[in-house]
Protein backbone atom coordinates (compact mmCIF):
# COMPACT_ATOMS: atom_id res chain seq x y z
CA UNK A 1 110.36 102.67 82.36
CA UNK A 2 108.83 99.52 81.57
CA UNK A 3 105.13 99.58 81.03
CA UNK A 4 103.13 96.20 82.26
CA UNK A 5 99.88 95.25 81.18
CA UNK A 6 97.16 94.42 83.67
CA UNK A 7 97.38 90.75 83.88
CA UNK A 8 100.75 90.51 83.70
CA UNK A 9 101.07 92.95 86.82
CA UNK A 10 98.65 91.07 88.69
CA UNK A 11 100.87 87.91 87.99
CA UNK A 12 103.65 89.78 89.63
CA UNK A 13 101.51 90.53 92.42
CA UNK A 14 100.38 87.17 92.67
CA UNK A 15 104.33 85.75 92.16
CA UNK A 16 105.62 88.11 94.96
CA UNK A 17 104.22 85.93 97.79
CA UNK A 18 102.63 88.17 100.63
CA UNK A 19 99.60 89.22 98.70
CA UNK A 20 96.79 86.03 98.48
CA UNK A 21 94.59 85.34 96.45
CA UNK A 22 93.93 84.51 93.01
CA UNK A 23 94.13 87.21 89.58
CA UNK A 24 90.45 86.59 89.04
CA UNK A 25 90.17 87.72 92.41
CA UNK A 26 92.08 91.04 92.13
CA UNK A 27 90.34 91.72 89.14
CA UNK A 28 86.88 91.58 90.25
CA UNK A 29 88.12 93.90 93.44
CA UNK A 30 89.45 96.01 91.04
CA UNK A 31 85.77 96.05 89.17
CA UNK A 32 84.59 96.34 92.73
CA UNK A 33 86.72 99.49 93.34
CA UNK A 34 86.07 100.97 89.95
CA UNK A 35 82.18 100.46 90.69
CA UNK A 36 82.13 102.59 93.91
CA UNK A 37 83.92 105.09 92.48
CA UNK A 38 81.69 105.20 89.25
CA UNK A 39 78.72 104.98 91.93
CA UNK A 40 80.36 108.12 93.83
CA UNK A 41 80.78 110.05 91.01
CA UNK A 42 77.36 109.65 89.76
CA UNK A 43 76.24 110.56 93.30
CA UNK A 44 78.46 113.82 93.25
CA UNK A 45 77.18 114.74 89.15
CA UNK A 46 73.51 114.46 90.64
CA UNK A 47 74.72 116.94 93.83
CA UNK A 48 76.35 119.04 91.84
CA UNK A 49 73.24 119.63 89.33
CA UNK A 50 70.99 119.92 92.56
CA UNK A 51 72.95 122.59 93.46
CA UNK A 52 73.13 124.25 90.10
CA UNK A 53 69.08 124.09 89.75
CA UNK A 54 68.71 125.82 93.31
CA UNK A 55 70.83 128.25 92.71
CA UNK A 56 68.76 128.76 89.31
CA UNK A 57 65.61 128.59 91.19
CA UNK A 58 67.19 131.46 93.37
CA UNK A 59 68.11 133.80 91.08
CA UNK A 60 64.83 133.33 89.25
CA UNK A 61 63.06 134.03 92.42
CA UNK A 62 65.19 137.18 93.16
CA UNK A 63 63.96 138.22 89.64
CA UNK A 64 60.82 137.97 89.96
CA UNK A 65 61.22 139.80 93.64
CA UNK A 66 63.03 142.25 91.97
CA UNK A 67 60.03 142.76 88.95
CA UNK A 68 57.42 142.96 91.50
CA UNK A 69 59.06 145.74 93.48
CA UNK A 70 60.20 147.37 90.92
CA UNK A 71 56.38 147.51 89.36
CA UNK A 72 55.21 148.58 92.58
């Protein structure tokens, strides 16, 4: 298996025929693309650790429920 580097498979791309457009063009789609997904990932890290601190904030509730019944 022959391994291509990224300009020279977007020369292919661009050599094949039914694919238009230039390789500075694919390239900044392909920044485009890798943008989003950086964006989307971001946006699902800052979920994630939204979820984390509520569930945090929950249990510390529950403790403190569970201290002030206990004390009662």
């Amino acid at each position: 298996m022959t391994r291509f580097k990224k300009q020279e498979t977007l020369e292919r791309i661009d050599s094949s025929g039914p694919v238009t457009g230039s390789r500075s063009e694919a390239g900044e789609k392909s920044a485009d693309v890798k943008h989003i997904c950086m964006n989307l990932l971001a946006v699902k890290t800052q979920l994630y650790e939204s979820e984390l601190l509520l569930k945090h904030s929950c249990m510390n509730l529950l403790a403190v429920k569970t201290q002030l019944y206990e004390s009662e």
